[in-house]
Protein backbone atom coordinates (compact mmCIF):
# COMPACT_ATOMS: atom_id res chain seq x y z
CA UNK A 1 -5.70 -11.84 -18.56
CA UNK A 2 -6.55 -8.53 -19.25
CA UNK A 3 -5.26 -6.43 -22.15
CA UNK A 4 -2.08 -4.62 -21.52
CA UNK A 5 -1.16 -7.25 -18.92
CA UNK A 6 1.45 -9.93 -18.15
CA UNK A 7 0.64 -12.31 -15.09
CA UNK A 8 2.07 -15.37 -14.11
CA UNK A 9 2.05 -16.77 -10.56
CA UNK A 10 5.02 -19.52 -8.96
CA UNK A 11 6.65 -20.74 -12.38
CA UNK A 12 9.90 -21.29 -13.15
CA UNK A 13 10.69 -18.78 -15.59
CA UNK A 14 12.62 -19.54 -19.14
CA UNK A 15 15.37 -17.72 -20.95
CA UNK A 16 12.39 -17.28 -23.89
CA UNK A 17 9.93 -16.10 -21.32
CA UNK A 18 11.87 -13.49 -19.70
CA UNK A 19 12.89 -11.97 -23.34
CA UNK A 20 9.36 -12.32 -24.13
CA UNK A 21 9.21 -10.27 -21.05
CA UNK A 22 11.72 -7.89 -21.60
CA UNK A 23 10.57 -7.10 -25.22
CA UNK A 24 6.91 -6.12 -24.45
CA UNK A 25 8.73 -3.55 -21.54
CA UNK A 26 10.74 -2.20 -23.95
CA UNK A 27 7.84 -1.62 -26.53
CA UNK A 28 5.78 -0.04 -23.88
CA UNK A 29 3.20 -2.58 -24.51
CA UNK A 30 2.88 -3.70 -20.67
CA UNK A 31 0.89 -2.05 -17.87
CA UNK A 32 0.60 -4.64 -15.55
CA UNK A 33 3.59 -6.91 -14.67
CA UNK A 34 3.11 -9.61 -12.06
CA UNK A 35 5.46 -12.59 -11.91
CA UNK A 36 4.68 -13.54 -8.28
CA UNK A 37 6.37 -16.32 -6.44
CA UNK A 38 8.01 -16.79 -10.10
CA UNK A 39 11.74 -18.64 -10.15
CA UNK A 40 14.30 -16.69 -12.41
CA UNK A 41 18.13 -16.51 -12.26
CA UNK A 42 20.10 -13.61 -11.28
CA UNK A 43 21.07 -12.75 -14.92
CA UNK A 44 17.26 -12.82 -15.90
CA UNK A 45 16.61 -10.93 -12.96
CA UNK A 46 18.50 -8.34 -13.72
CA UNK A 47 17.11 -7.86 -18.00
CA UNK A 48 13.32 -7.63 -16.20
CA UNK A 49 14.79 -4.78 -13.96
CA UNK A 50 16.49 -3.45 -17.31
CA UNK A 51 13.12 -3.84 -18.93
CA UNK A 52 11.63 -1.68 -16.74
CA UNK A 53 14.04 0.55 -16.64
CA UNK A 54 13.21 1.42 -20.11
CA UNK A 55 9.21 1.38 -19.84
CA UNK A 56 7.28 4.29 -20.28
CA UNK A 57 3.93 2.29 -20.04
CA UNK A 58 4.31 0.22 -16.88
CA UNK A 59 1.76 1.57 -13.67
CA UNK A 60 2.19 -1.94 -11.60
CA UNK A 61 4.77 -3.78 -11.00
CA UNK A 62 4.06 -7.58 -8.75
CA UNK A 63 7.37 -8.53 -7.35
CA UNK A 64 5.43 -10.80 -4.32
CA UNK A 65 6.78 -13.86 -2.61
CA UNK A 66 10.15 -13.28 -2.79
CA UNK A 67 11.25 -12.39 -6.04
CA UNK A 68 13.13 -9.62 -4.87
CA UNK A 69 15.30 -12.50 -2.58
CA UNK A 70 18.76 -11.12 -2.03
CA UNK A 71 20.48 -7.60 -1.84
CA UNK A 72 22.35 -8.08 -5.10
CA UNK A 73 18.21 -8.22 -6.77
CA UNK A 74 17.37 -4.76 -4.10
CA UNK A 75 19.99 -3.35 -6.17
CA UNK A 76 19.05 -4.19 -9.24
CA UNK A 77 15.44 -2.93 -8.24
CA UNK A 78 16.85 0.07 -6.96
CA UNK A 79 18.52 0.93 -10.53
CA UNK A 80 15.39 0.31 -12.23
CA UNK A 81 13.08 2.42 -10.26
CA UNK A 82 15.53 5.26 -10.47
CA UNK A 83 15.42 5.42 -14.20
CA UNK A 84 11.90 4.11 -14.59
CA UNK A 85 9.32 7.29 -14.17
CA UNK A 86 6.02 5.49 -14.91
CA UNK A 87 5.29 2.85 -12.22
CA UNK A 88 2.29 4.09 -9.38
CA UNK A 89 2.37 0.75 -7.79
CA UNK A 90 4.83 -1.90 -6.13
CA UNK A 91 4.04 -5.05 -4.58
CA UNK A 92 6.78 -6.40 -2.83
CA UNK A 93 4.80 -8.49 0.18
CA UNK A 94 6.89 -11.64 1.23
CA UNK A 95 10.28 -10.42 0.30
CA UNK A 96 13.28 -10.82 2.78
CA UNK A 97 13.98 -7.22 2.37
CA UNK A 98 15.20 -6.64 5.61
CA UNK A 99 15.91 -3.24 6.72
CA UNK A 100 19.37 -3.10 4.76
CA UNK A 101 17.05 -3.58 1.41
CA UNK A 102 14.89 -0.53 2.00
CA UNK A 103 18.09 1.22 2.81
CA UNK A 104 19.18 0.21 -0.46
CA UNK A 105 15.73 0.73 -2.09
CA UNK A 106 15.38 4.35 -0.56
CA UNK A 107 16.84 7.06 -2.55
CA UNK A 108 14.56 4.94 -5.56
CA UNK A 109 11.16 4.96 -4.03
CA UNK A 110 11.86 8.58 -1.92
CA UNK A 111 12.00 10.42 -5.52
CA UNK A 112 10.30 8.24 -7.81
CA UNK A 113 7.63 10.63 -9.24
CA UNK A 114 4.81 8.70 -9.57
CA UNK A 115 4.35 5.87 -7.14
CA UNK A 116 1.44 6.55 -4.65
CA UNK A 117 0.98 2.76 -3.53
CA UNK A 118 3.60 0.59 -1.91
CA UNK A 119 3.32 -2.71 -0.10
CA UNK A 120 6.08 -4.24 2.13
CA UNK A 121 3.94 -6.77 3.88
CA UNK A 122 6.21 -10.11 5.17
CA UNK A 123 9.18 -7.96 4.75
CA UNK A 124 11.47 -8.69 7.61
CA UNK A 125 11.43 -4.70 8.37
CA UNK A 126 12.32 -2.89 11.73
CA UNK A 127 12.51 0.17 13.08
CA UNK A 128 15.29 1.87 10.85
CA UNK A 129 12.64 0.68 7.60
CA UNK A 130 9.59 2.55 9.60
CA UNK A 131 12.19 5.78 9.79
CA UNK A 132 12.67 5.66 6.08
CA UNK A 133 8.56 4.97 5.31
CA UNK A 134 8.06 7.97 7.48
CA UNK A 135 9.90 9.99 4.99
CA UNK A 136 7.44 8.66 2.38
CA UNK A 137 4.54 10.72 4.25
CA UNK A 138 5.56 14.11 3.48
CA UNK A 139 3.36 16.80 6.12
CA UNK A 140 2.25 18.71 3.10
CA UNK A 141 1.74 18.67 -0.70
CA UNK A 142 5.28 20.32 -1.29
CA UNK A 143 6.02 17.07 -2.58
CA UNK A 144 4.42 13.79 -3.66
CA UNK A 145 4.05 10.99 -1.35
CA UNK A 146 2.41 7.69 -0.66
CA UNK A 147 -1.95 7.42 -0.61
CA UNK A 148 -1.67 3.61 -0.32
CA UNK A 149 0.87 2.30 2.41
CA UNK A 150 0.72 -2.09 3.41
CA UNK A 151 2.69 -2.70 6.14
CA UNK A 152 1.37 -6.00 7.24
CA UNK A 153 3.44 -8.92 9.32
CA UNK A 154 6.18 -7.17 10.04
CA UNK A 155 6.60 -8.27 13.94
CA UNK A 156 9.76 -6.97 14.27
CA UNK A 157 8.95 -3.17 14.80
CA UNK A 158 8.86 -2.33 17.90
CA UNK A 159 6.56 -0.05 19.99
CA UNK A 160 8.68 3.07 19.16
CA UNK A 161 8.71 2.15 15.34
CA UNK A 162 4.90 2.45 15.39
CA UNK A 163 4.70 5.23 17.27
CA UNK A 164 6.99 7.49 15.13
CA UNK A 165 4.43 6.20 11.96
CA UNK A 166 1.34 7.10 13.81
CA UNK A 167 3.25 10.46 14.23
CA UNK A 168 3.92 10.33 10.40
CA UNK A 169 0.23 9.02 9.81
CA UNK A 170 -1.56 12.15 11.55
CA UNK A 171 0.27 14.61 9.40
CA UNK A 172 0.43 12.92 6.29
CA UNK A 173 -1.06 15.15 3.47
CA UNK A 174 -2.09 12.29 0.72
CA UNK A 175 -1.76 8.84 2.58
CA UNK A 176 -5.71 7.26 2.33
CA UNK A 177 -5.40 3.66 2.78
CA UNK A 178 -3.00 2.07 5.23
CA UNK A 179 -2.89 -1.48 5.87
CA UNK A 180 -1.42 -2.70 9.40
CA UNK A 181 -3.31 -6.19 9.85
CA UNK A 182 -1.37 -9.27 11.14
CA UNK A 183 0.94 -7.09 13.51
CA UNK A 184 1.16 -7.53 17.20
CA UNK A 185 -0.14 -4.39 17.53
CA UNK A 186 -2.26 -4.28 21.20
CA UNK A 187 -4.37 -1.65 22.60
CA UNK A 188 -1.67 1.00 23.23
CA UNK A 189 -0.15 1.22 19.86
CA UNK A 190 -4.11 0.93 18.89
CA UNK A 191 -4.70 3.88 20.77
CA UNK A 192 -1.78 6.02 19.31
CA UNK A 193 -3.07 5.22 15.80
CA UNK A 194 -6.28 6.70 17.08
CA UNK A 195 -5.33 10.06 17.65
CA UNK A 196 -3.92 9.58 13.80
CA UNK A 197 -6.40 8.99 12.42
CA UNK A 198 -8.33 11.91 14.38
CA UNK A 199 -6.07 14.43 12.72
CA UNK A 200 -5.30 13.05 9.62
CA UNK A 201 -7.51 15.04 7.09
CA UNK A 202 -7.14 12.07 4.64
CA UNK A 203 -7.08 8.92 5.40
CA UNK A 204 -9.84 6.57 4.76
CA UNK A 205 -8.81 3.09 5.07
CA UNK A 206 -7.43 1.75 8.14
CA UNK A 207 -6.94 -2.57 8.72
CA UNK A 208 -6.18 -3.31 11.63
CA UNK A 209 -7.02 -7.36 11.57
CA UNK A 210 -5.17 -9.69 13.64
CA UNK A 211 -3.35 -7.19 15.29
CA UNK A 212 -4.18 -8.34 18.82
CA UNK A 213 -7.06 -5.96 19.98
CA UNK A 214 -9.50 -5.63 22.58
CA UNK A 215 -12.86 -3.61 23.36
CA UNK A 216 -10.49 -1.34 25.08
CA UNK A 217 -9.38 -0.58 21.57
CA UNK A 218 -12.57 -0.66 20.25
CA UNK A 219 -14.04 1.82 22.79
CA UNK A 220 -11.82 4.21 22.12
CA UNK A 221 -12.24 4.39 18.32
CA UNK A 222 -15.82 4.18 18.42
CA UNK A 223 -15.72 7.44 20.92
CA UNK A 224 -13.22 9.26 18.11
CA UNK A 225 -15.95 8.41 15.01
CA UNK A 226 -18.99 8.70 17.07
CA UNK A 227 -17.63 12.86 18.64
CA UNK A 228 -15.16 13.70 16.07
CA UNK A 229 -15.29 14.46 12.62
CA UNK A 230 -13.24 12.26 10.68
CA UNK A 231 -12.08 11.06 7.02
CA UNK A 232 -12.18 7.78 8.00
CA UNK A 233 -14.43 5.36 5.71
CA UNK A 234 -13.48 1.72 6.17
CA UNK A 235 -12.02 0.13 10.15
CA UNK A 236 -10.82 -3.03 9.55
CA UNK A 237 -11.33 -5.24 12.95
CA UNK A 238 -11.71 -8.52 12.38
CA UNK A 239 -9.64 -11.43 13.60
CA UNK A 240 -9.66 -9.49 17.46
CA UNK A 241 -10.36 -10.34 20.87
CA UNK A 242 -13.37 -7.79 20.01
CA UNK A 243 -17.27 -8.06 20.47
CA UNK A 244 -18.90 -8.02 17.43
CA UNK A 245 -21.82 -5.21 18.84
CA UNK A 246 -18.85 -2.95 19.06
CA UNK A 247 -17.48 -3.61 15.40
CA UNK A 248 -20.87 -3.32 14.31
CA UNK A 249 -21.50 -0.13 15.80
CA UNK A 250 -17.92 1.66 14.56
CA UNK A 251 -19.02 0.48 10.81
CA UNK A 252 -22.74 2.19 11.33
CA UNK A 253 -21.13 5.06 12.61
CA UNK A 254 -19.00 5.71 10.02
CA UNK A 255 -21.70 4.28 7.28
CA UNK A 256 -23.66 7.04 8.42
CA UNK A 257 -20.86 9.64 8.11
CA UNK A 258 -20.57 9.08 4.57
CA UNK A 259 -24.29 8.65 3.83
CA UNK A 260 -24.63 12.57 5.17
CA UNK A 261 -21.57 14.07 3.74
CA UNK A 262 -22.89 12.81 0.48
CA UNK A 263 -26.34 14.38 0.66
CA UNK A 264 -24.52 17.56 2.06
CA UNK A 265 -22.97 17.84 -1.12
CA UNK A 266 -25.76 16.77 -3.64
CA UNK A 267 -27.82 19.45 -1.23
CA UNK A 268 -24.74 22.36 -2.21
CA UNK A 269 -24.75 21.62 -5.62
CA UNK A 270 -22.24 21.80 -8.27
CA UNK A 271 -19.96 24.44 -5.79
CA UNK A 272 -19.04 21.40 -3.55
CA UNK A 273 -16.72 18.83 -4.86
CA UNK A 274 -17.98 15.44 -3.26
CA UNK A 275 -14.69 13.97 -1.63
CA UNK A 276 -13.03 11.43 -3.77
CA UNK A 277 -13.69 7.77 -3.44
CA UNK A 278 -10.78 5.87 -2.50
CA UNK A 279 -8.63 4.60 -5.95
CA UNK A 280 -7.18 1.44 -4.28
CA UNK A 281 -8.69 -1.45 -2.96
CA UNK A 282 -7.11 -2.55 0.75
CA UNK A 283 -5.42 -5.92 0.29
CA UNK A 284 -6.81 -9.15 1.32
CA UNK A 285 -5.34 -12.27 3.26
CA UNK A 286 -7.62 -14.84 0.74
CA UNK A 287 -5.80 -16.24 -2.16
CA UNK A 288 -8.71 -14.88 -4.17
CA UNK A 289 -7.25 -12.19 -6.75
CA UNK A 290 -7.94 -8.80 -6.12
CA UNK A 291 -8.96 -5.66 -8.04
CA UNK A 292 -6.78 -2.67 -7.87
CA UNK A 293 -8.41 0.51 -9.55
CA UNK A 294 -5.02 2.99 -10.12
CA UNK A 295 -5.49 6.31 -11.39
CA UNK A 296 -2.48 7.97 -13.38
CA UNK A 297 -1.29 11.96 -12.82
CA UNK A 298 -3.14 12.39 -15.80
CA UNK A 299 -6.25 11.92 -14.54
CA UNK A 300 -6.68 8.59 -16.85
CA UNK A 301 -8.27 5.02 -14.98
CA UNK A 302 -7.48 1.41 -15.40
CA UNK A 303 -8.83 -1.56 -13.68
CA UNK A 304 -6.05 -3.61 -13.04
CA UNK A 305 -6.84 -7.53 -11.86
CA UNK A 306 -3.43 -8.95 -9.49
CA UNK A 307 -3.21 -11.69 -7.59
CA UNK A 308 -1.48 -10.88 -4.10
């Protein structure tokens, strides 16, 4: 466990755990809180979200596998995140959320001033959550927004959903990673999140695995990297009804785009700011755990370790 941390994964929790808990919250001790997949009662539910109310210290918060299990918890969550000002990211994949919950989460997560990565994979959400995401995107840097956006297994948004994100996507003025795998996608929506990613000036990340794709897909993405300049660092394909020449191609393609934008800039000199690497790691289906690197407003890193 690394220092500043507090991980534990599926238990059922105790009265003495959660003050334990609830103590190092309160003494700003904590930076890392993950109690995935962990049992606790209401009442205990509610001193953790208390707990973080009152942090100053905490950057991640792991609420995954459905922790956050009814809307009497969503508003409990809801309180905390209002009055907690410190937290950058929230893992909340495999909660029944629902659309009512990020109704009830919204006004928290629209204003909270320094979350920049949010995942609400295995969610239950529709079309009404995708409206309220969108909102999360802001066009330009009037406001802060989202850079890391998991959306993954959430069947139940239909065509339209997607297609007012993609809309969101392509104007977005921070998002960099988003993380769409394990949807049934297919090559229209595919094709619509093309043209995003062809305008969006920042986004570098895109997963698209198990999302029901063809070549036809593939075609078309490899014509946008291969003519069109493009932020994009990372396509995620695997798990389609793809060749793998094709996939191969796409990552030289955009392998190469990197390899000359950095020698354009070591060739400028100092004057050119080489674009920033990409902060967050893009989640992964294996039960491996994964590294998150966050970075704070203040311009301070941490390596966080999390289990998803």
């Amino acid at each position: 466990m690394l220092p500043g941390s507090i991980q534990i994964t599926g238990e059922a929790l105790s009265c003495a755990e959660v003050k334990d808990i609830c103590d190092s919250l309160k003494e700003n001790s904590v930076r890392l809180l993950s109690v995935r997949g962990c049992q606790l009662s209401d009442r205990d539910f509610g001193r953790v979200c208390r707990g973080v109310a009152e942090s100053h210290s905490l950057a991640q918060l792991n609420l995954n596998l459905g922790v956050v299990s009814t809307i009497g918890r969503t508003k409990h969550l809801a309180d905390a995140l209002k009055a907690n000002r410190s937290i950058q990211t929230l893992f909340l994949h495999g909660s029944p959320l629902l659309d009512a919950g990020l109704v009830t989460l919204n006004g928290a997560l629209s204003t909270h001033p320094s979350l920049v990565s949010l995942d609400l994979g295995d969610c239950m959400l529709g079309d009404e959550a995708i409206r309220i995401i969108c909102g999360m995107l802001p066009p330009d840097g009037a406001k802060s927004g989202l850079k890391e956006l998991t959306l993954s297994a959430n069947p139940a948004i239909s065509s339209q959903g997607w297609a007012r994100l993609a809309i969101a996507v392509a104007h977005s003025s921070q998002l960099r990673v988003l993380n769409l795998d394990y949807n049934p996608l297919g090559d229209h929506i595919a094709g619509m999140l093309a043209v995003s990613v062809a305008s969006s000036r920042t986004l570098e990340v895109l997963d698209l695995e198990g999302t029901g794709l063809t070549n036809q897909s593939a075609q078309i993405f490899l014509d946008m990297v291969e003519n069109y300049p493009t932020s994009l660092r990372a396509l995620v394909l695997a798990e389609n009804d793809i060749s793998p020449e094709l996939q191969q191609q796409i990552s030289d393609l955009l392998s190469e785009g990197e390899e000359e934008e950095e020698k354009d800039g070591e060739a400028r000199g100092s004057s050119v700011t080489p674009r920033e690497k990409p902060s967050w790691v893009p989640h992964s289906n294996s039960s491996s755990s994964q590294m998150v690197l966050m970075t704070s407003g203040l311009g301070e890193s941490f390596l966080a370790e999390t289990e998803m």
